[in-house]
N, C-alpha and C. Protein backbone atom coordinates (compact mmCIF):
# COMPACT_ATOMS: atom_id res chain seq x y z
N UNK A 1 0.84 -1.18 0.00
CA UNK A 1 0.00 0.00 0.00
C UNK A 1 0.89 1.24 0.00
N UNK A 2 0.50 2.22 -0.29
CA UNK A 2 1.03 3.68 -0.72
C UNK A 2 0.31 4.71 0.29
N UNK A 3 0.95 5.45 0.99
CA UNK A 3 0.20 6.32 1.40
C UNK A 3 0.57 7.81 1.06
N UNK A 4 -0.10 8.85 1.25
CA UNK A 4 0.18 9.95 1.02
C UNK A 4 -0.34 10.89 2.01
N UNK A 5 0.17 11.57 2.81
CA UNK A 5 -0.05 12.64 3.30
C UNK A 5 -0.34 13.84 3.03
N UNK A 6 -1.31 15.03 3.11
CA UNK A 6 -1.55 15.95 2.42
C UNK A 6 -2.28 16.80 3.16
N UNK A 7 -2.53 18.33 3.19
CA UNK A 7 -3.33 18.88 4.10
C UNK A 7 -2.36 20.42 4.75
N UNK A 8 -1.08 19.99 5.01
CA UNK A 8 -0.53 21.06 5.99
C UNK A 8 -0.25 22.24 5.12
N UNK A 9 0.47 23.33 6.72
CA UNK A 9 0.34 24.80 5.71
C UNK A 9 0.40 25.79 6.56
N UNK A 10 0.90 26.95 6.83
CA UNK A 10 1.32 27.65 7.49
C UNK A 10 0.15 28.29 8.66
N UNK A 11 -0.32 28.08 9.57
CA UNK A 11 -1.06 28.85 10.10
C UNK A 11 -0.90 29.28 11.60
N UNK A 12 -1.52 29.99 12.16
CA UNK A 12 -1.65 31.11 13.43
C UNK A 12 -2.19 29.47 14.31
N UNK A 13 -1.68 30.40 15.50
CA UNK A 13 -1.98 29.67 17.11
C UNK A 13 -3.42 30.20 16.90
N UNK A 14 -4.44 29.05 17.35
CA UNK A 14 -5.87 29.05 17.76
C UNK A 14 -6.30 28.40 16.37
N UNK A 15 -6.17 28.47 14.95
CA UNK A 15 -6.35 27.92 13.65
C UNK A 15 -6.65 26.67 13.59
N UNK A 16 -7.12 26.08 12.52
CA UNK A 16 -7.41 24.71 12.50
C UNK A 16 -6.68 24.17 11.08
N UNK A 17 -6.58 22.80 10.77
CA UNK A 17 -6.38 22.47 9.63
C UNK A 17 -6.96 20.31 10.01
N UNK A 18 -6.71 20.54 8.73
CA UNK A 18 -6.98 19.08 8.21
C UNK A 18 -6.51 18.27 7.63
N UNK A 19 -5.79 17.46 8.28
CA UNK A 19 -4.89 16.50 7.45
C UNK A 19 -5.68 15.33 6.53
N UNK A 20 -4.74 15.16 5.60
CA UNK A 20 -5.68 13.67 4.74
C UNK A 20 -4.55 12.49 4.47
N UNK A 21 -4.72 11.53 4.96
CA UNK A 21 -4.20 10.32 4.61
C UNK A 21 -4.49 9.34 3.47
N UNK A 22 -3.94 9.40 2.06
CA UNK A 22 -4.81 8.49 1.00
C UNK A 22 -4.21 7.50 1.21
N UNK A 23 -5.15 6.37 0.45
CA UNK A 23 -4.28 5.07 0.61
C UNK A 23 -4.59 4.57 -0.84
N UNK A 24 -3.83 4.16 -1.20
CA UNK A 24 -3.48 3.48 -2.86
C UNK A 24 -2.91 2.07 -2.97
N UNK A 25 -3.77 1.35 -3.71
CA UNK A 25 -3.37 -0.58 -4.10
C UNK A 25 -4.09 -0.88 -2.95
N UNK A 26 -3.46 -2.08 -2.22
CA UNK A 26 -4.51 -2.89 -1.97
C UNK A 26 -5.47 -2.56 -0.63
N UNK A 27 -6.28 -2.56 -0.24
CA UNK A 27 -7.39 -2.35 0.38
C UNK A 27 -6.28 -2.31 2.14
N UNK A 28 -7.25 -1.03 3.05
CA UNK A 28 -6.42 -0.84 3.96
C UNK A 28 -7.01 -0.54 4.85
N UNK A 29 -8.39 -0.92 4.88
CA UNK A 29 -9.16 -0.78 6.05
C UNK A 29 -8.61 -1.80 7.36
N UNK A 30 -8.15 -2.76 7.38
CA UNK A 30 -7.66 -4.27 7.89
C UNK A 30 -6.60 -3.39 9.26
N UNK A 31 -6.06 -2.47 8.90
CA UNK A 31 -4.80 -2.43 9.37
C UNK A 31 -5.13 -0.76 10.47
N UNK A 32 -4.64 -0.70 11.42
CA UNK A 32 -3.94 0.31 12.48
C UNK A 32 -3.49 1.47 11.71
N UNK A 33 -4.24 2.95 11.42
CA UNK A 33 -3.50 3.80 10.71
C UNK A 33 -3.11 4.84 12.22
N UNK A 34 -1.65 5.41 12.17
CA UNK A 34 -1.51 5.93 12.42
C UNK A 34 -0.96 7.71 12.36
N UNK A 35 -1.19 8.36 12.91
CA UNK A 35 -0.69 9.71 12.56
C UNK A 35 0.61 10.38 13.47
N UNK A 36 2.11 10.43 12.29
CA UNK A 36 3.17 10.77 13.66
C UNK A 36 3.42 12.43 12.98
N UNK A 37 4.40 12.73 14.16
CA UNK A 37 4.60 14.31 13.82
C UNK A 37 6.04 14.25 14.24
N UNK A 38 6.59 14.76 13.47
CA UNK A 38 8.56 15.24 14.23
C UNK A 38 8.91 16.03 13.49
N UNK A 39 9.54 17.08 15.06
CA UNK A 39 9.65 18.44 15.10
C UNK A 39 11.17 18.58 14.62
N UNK A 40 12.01 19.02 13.72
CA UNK A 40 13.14 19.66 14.20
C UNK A 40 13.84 19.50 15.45
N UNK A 41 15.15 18.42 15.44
CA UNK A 41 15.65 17.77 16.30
C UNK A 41 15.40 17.23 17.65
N UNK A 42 13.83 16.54 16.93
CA UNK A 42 13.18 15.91 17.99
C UNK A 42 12.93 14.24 17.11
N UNK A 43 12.46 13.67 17.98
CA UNK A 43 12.00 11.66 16.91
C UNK A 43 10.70 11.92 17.40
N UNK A 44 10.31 11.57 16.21
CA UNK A 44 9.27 10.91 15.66
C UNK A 44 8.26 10.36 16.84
N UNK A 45 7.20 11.21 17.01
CA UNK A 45 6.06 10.64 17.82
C UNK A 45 4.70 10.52 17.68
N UNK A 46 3.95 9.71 17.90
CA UNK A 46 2.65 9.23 17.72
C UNK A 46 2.23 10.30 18.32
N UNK A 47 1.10 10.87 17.33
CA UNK A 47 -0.39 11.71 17.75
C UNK A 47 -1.27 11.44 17.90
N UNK A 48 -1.93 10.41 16.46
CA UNK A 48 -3.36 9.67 16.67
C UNK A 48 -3.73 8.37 16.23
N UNK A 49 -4.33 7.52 16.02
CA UNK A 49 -4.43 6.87 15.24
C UNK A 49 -6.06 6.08 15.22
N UNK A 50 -6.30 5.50 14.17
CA UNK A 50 -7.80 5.00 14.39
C UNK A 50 -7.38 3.04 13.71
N UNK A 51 -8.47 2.45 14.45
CA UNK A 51 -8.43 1.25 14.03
C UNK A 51 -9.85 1.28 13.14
N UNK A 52 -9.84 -0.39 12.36
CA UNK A 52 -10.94 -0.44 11.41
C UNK A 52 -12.33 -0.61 11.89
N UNK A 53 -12.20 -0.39 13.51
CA UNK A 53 -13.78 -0.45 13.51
C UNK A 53 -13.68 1.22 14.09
N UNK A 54 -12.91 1.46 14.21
CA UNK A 54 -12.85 3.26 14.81
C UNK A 54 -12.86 3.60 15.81
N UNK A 55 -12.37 2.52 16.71
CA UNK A 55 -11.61 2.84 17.89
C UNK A 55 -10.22 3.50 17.46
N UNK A 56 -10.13 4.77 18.52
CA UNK A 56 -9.14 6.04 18.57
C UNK A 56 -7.85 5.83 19.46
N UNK A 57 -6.84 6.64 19.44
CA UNK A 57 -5.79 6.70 20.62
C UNK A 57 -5.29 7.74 19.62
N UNK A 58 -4.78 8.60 21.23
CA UNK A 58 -4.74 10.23 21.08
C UNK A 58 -3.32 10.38 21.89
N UNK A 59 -2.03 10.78 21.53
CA UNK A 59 -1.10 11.55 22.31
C UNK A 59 -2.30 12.61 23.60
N UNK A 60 -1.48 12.42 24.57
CA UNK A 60 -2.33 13.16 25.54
C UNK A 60 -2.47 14.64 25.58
N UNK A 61 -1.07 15.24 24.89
CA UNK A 61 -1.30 17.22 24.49
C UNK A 61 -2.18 17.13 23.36
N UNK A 62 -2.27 16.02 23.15
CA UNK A 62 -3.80 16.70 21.83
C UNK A 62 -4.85 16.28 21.88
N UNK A 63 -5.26 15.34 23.09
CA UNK A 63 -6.67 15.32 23.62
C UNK A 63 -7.27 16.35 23.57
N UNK A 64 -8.78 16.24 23.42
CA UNK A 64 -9.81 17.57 22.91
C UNK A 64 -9.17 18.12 21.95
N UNK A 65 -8.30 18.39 21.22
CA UNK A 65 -7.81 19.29 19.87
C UNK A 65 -7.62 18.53 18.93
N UNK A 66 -7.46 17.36 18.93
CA UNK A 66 -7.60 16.88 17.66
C UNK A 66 -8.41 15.60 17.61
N UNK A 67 -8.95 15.24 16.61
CA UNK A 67 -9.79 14.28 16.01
C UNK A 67 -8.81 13.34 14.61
N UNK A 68 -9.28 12.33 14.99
CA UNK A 68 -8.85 11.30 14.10
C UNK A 68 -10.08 10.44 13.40
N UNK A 69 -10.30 10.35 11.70
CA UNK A 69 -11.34 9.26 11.64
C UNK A 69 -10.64 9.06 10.19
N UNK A 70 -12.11 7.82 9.49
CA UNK A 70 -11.16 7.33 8.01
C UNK A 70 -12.71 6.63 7.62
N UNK A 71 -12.47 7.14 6.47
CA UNK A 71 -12.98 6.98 5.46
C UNK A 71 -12.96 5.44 4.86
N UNK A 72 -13.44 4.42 5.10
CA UNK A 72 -12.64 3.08 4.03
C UNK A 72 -13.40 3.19 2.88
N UNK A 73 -14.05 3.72 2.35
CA UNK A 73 -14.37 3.46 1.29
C UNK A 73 -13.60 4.12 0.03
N UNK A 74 -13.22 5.40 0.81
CA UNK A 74 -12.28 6.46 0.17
C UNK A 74 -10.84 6.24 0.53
N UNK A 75 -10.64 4.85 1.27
CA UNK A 75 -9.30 4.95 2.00
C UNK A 75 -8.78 6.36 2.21
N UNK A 76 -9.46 6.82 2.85
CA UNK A 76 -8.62 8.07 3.79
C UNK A 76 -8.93 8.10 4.65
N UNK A 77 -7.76 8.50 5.72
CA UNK A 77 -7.84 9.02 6.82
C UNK A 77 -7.73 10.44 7.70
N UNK A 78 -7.90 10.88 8.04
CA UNK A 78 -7.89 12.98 8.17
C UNK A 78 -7.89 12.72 9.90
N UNK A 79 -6.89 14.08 10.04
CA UNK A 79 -6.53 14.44 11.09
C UNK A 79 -7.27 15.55 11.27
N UNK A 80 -8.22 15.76 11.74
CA UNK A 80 -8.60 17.21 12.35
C UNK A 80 -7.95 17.95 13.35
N UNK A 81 -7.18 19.03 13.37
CA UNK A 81 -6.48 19.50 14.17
C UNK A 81 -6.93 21.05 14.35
N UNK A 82 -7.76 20.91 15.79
CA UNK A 82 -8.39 22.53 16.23
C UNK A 82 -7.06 23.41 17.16
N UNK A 83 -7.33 24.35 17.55
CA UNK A 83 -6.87 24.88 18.27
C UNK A 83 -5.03 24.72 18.36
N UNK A 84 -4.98 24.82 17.28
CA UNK A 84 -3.32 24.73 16.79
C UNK A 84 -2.33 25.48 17.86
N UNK A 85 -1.46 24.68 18.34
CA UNK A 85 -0.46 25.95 18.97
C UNK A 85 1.07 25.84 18.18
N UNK A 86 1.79 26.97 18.95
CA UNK A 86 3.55 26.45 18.14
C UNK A 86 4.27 25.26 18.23
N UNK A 87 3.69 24.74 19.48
CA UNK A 87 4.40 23.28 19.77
C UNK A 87 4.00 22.28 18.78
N UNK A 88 2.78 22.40 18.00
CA UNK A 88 2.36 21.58 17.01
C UNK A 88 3.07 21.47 15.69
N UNK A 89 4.21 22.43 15.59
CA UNK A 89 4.41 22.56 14.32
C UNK A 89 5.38 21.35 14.28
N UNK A 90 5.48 20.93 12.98
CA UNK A 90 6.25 19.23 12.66
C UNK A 90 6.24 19.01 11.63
N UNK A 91 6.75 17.96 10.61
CA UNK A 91 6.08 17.61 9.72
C UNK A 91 5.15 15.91 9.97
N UNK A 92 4.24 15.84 9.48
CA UNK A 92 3.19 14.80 9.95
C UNK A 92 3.10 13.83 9.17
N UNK A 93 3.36 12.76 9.63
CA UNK A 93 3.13 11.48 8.55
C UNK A 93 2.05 10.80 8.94
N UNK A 94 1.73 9.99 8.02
CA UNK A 94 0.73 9.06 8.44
C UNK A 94 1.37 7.58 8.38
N UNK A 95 1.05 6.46 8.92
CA UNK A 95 1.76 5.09 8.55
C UNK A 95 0.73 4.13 8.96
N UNK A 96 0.93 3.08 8.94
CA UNK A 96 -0.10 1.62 8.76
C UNK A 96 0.68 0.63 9.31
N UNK A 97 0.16 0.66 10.53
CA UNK A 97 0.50 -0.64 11.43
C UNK A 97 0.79 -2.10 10.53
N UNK A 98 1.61 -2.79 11.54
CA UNK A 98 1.27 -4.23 11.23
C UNK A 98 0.26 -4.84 11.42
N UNK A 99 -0.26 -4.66 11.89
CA UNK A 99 -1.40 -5.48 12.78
C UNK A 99 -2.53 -4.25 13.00
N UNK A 100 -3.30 -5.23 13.60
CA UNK A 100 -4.68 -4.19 13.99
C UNK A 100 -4.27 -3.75 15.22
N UNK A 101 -3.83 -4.41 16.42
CA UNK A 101 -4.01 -3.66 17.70
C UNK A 101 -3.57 -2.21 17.57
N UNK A 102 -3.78 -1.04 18.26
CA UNK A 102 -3.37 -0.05 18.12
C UNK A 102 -2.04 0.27 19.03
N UNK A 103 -0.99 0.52 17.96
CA UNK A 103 0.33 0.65 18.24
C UNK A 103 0.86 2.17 18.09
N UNK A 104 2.10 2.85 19.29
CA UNK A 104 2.39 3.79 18.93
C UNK A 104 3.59 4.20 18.72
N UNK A 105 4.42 2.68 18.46
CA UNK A 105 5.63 2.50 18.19
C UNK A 105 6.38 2.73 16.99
N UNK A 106 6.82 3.64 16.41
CA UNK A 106 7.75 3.58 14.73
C UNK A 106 7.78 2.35 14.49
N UNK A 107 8.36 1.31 14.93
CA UNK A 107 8.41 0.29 15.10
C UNK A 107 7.32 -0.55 14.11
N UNK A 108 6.43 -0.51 14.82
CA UNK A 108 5.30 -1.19 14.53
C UNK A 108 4.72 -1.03 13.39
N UNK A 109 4.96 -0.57 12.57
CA UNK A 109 4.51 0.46 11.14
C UNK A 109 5.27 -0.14 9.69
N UNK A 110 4.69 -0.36 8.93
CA UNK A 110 4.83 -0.89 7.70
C UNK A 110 5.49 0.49 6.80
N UNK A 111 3.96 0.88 6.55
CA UNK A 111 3.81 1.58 5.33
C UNK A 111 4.10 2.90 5.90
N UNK A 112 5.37 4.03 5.00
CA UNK A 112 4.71 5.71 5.48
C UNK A 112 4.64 6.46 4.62
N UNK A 113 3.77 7.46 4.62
CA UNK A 113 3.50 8.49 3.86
C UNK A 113 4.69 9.37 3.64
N UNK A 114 5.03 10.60 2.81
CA UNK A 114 5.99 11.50 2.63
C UNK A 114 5.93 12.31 3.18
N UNK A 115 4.78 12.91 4.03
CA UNK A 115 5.09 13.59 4.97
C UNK A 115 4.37 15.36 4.80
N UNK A 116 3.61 15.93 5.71
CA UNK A 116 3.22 17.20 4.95
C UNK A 116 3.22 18.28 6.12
N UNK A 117 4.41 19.70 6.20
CA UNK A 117 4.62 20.34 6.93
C UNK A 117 3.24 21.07 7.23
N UNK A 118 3.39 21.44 8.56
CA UNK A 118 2.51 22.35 9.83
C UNK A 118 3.21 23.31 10.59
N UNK A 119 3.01 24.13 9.97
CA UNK A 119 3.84 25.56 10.89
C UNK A 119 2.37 26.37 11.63
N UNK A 120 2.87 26.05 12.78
CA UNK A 120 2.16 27.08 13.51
C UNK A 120 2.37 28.28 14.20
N UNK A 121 2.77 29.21 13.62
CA UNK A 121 3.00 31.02 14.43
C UNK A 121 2.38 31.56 15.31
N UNK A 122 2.83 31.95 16.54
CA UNK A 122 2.58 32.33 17.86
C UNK A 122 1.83 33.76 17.54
């Protein structure tokens, strides 16, 4: 499977945006999508992720601010991200577990997207 990340873009503290996760070839509802973010000389950390029946798991600074869901019919997945601050800024990937359980390990992750910057200005 192929994924693509898409959505980010320069915006103000309090702003919102919307990430989109496509998925391309073979069918990808089956699998753990997750959403990571890494900042400028920081690794790579899990934000959100949804499983195929749409059970969630949320990094805990973005409880209430962001939303995670997916589309299977459209294989996508979108990050809703409210109330943006500077600490959010990163660039954001999306990736696809091995497995279904929900994992928030690099590790654990097959497939990743290329990745789509989030600048957020104070």
């Amino acid at each position: 499977v192929q994924l693509q990340a898409s959505g980010g873009g320069l915006v103000q503290a309090g702003d919102s945006l919307t990430l989109s996760c496509t998925a391309s070839g073979r069918t990808f509802y089956a699998y753990f999508i997750g959403w990571f973010r890494q900042a400028p000389g920081k690794e790579r950390e899990f934000v959100a992720g949804i499983g195929r029946s749409g059970g969630t798991k949320y990094l805990e600074s973005v409880k209430g601010r962001f939303t995670v869901s997916r589309d299977n019919a459209k294989k996508v997945v979108y990050l809703q991200m409210n109330g943006l601050k500077p600490e959010d800024t990163a660039v954001y990937y999306c990736a696809e577990a091995k497995g279904v359980p929900a994992v928030t390990m690099t590790s654990e992750y097959n497939y990743w997207g290329q990745g789509t910057l989030v600048t957020v200005s104070s």
